[in-house]
PDB file of N, CA and C in Angstrom:
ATOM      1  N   UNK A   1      -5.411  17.613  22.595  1.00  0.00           N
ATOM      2  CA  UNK A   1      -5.533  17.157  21.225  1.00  0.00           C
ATOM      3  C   UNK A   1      -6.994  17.288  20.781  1.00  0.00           C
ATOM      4  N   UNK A   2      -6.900  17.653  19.516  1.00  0.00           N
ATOM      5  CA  UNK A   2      -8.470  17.650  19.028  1.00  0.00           C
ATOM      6  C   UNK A   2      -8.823  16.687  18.311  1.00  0.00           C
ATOM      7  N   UNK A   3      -9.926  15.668  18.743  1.00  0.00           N
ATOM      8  CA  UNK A   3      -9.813  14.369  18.560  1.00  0.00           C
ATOM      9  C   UNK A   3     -10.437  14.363  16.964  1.00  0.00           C
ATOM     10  N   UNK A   4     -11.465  15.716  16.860  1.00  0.00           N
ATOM     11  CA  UNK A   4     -11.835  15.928  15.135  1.00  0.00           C
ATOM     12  C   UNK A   4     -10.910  16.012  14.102  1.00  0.00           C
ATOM     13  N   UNK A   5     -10.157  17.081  14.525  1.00  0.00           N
ATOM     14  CA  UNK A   5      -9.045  17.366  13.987  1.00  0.00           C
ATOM     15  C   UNK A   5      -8.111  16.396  13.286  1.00  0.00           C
ATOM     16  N   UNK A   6      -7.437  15.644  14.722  1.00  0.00           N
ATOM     17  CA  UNK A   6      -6.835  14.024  14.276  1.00  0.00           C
ATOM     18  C   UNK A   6      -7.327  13.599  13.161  1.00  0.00           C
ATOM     19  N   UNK A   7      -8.912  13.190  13.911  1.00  0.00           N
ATOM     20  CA  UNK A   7      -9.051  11.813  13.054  1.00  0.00           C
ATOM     21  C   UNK A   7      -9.348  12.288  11.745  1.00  0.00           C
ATOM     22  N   UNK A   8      -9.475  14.090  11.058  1.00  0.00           N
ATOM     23  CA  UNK A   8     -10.266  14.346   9.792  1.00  0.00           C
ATOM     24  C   UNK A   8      -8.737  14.217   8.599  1.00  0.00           C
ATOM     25  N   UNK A   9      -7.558  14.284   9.883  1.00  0.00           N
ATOM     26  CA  UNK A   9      -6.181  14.587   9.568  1.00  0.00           C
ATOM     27  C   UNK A   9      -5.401  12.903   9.106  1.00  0.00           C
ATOM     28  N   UNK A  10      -6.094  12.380  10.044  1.00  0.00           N
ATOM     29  CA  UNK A  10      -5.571  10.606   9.773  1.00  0.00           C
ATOM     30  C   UNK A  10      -5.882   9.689   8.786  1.00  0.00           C
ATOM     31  N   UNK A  11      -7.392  10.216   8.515  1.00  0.00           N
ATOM     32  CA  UNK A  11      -8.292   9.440   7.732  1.00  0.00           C
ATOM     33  C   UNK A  11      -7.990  10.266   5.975  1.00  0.00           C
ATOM     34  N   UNK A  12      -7.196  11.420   6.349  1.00  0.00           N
ATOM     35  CA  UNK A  12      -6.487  12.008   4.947  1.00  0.00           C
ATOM     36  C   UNK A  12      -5.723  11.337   4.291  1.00  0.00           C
ATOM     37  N   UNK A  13      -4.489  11.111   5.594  1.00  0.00           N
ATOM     38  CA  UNK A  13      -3.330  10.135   4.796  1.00  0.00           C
ATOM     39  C   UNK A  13      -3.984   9.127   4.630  1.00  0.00           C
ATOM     40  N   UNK A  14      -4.803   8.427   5.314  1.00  0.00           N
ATOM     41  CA  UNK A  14      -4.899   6.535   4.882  1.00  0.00           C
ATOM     42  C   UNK A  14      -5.728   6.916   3.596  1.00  0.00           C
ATOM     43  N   UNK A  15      -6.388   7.947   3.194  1.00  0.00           N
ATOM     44  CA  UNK A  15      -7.138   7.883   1.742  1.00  0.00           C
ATOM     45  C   UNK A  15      -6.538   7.838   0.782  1.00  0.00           C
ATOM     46  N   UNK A  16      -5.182   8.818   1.048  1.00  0.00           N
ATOM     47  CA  UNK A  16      -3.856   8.923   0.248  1.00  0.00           C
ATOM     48  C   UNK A  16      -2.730   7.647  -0.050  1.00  0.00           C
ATOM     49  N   UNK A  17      -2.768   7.298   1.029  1.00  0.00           N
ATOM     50  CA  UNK A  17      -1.800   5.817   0.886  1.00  0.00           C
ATOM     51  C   UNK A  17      -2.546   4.965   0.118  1.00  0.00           C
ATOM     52  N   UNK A  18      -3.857   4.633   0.426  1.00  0.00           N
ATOM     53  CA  UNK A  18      -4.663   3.567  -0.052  1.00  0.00           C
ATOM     54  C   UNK A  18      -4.637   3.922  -1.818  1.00  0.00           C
ATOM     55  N   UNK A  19      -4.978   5.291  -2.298  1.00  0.00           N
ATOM     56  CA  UNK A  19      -5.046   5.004  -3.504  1.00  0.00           C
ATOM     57  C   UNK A  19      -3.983   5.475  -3.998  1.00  0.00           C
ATOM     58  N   UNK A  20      -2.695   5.942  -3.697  1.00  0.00           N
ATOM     59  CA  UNK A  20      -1.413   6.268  -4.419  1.00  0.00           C
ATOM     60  C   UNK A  20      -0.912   4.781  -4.471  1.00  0.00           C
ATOM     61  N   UNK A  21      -1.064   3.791  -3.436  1.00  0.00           N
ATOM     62  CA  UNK A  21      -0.683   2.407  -3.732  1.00  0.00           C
ATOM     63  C   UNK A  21      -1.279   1.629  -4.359  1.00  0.00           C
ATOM     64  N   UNK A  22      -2.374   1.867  -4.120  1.00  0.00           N
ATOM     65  CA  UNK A  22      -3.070   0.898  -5.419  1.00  0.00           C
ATOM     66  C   UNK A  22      -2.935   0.995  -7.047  1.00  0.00           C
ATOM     67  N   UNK A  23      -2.319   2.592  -7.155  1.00  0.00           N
ATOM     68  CA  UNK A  23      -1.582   2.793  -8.530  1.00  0.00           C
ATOM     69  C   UNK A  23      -0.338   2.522  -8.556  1.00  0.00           C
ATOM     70  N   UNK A  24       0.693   2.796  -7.819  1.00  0.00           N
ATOM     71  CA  UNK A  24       1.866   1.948  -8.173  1.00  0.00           C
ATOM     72  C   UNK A  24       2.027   0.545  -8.410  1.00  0.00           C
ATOM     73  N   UNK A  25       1.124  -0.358  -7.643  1.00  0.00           N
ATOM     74  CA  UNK A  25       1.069  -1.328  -7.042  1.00  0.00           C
ATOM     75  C   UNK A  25      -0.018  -1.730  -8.647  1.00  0.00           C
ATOM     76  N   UNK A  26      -0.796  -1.599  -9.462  1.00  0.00           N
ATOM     77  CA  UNK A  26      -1.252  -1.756 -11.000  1.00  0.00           C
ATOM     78  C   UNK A  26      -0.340  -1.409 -11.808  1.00  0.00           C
ATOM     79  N   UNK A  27       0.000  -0.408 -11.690  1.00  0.00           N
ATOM     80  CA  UNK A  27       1.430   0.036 -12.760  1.00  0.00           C
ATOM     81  C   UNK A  27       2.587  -0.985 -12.854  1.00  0.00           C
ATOM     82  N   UNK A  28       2.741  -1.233 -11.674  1.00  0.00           N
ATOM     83  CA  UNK A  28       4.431  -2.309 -11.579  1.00  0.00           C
ATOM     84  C   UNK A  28       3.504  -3.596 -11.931  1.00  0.00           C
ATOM     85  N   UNK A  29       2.321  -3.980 -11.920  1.00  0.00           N
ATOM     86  CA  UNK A  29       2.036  -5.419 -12.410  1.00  0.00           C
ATOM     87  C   UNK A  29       2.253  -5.635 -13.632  1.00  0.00           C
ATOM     88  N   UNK A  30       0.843  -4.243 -14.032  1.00  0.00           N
ATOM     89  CA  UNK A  30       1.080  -4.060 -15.756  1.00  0.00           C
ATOM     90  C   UNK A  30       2.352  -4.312 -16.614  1.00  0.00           C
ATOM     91  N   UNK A  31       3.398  -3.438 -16.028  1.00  0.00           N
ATOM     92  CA  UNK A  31       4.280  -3.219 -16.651  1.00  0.00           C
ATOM     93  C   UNK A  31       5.045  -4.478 -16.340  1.00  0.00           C
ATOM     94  N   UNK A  32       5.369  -5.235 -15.616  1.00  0.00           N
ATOM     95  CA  UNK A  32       6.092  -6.513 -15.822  1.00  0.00           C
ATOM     96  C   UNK A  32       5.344  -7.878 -16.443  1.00  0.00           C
ATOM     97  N   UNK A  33       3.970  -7.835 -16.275  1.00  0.00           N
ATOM     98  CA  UNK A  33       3.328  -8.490 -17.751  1.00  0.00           C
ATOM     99  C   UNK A  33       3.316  -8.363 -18.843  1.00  0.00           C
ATOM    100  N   UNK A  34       3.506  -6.841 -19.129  1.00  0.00           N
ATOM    101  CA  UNK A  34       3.789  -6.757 -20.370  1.00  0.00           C
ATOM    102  C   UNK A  34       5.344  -6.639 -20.871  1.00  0.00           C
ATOM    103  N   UNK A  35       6.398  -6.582 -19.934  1.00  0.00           N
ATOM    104  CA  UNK A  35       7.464  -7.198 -20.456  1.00  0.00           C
ATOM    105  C   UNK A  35       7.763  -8.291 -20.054  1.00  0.00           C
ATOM    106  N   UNK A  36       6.884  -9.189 -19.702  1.00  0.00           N
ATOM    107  CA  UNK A  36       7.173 -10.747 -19.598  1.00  0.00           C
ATOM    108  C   UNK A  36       7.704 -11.290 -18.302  1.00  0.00           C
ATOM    109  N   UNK A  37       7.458  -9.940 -17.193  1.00  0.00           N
ATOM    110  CA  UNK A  37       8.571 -10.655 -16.141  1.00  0.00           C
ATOM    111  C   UNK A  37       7.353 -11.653 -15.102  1.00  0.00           C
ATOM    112  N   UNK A  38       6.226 -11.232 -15.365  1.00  0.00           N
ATOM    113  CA  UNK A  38       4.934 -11.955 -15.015  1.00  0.00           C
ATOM    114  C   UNK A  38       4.184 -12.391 -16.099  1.00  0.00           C
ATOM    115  N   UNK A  39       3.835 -13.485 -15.705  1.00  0.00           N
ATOM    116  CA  UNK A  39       2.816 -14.232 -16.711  1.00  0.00           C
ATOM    117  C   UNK A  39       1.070 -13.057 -16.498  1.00  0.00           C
ATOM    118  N   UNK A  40       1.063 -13.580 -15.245  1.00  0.00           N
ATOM    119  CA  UNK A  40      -0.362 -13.032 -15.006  1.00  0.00           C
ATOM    120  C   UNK A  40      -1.229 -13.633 -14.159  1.00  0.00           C
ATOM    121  N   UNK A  41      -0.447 -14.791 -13.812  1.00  0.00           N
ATOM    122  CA  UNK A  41      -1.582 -15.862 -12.925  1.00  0.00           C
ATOM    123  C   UNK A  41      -0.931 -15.879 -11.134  1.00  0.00           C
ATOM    124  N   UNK A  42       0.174 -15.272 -10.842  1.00  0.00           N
ATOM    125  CA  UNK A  42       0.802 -15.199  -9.779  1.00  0.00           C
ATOM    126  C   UNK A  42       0.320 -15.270  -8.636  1.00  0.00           C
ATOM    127  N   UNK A  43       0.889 -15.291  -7.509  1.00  0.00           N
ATOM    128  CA  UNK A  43       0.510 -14.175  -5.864  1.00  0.00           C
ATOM    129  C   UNK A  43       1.702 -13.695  -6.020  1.00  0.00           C
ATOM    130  N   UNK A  44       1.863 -12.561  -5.632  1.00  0.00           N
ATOM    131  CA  UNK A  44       2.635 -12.223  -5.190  1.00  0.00           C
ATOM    132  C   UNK A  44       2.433 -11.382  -3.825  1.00  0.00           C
ATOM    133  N   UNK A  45       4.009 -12.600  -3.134  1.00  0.00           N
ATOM    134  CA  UNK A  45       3.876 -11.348  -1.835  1.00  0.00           C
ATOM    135  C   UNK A  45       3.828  -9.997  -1.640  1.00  0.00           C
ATOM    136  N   UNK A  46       3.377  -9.581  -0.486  1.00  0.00           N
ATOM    137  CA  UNK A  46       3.241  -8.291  -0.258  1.00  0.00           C
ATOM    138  C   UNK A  46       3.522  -7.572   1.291  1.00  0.00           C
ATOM    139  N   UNK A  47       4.154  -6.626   1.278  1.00  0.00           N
ATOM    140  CA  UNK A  47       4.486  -5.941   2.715  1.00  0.00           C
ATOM    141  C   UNK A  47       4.617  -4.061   2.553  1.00  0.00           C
ATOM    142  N   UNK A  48       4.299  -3.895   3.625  1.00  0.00           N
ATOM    143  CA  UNK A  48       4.013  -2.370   3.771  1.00  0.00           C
ATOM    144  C   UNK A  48       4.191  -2.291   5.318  1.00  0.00           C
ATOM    145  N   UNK A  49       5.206  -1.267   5.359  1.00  0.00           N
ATOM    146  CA  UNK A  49       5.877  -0.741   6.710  1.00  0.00           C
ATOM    147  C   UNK A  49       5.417   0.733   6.715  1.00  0.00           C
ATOM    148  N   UNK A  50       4.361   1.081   7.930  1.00  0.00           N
ATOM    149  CA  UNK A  50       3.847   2.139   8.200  1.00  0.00           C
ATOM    150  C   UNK A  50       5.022   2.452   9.293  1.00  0.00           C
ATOM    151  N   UNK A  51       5.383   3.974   9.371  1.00  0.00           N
ATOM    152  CA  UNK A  51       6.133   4.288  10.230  1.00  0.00           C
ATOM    153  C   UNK A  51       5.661   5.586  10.651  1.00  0.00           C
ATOM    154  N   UNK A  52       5.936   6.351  11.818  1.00  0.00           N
ATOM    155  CA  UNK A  52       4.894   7.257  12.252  1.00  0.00           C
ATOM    156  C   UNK A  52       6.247   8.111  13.156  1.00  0.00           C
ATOM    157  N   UNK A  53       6.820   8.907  12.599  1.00  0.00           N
ATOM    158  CA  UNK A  53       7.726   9.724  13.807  1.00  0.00           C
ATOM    159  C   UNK A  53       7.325  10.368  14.896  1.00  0.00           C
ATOM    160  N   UNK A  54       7.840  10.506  15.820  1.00  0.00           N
ATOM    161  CA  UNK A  54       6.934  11.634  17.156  1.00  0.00           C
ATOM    162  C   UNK A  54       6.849  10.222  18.226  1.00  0.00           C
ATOM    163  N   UNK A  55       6.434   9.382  17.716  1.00  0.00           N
ATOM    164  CA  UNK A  55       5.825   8.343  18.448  1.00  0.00           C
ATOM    165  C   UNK A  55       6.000   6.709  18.144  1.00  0.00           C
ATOM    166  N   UNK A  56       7.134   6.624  17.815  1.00  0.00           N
ATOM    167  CA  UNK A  56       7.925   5.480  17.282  1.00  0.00           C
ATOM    168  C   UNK A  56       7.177   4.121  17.325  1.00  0.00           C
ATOM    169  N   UNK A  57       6.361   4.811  16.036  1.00  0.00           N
ATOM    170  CA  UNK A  57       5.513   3.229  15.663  1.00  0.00           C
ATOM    171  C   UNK A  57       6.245   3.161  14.577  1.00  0.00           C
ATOM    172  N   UNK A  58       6.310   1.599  13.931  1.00  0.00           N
ATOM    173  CA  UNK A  58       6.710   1.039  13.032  1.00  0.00           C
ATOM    174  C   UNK A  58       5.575  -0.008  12.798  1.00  0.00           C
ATOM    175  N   UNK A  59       4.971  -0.376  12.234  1.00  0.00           N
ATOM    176  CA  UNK A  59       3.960  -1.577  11.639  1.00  0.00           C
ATOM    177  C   UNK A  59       3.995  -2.149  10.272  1.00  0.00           C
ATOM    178  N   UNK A  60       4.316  -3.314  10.121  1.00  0.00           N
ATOM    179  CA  UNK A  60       4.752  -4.041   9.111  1.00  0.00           C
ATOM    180  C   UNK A  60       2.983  -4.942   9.253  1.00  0.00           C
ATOM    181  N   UNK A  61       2.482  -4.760   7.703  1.00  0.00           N
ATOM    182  CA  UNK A  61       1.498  -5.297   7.406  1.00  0.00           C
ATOM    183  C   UNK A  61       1.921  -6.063   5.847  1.00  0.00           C
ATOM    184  N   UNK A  62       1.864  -7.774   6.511  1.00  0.00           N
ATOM    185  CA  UNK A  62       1.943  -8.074   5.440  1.00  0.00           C
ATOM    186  C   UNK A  62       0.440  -9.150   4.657  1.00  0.00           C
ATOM    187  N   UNK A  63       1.031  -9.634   3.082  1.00  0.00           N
ATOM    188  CA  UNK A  63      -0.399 -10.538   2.767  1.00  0.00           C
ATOM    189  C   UNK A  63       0.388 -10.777   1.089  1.00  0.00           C
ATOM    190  N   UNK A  64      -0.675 -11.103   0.126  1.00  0.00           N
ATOM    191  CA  UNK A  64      -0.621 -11.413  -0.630  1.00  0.00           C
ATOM    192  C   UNK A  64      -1.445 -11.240  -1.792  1.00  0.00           C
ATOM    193  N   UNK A  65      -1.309 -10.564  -3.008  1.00  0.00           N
ATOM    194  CA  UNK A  65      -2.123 -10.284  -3.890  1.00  0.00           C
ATOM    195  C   UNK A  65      -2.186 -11.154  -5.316  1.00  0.00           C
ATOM    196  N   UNK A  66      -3.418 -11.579  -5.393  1.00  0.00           N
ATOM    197  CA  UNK A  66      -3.257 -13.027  -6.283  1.00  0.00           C
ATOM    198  C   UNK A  66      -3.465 -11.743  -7.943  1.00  0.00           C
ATOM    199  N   UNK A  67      -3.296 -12.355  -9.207  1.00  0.00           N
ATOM    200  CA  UNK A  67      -3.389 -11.795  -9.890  1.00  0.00           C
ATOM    201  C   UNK A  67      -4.393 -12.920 -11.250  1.00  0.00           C
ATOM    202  N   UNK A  68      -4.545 -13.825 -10.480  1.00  0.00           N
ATOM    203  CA  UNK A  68      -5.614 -14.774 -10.818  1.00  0.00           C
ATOM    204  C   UNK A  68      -5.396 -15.909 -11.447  1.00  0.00           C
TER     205      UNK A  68
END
């Protein structure tokens, strides 16, 4: 394995996950504040299941995002 390779290959997707979710994850707030299904002052829970084929990881990371 080429350990450059990997990690230039790993550190791709997590750049990708991190900010494709952080736009869905603004979009679905927005949009249910502005049709009323959130006020605006919430937490809401939160979970994200990384799954990895080849090598049967599954990782469930969970938490909570306040919206103030």
């Amino acid at each position: 394995m080429n350990e450059d390779v990997f990690n230039t290959s790993l550190r791709g997707f997590l750049k990708k996950v991190g900010i494709t979710s952080q736009r869905e994850i603004e979009k679905a707030v927005r949009d249910a504040v502005a049709n009323g299904s959130l006020k605006g002052h919430e937490k809401l829970p939160a979970k994200m299941v990384l799954t990895i084929g080849g090598v049967s990881l599954s990782h469930e990371i969970s938490g909570e995002i306040e919206l103030g």
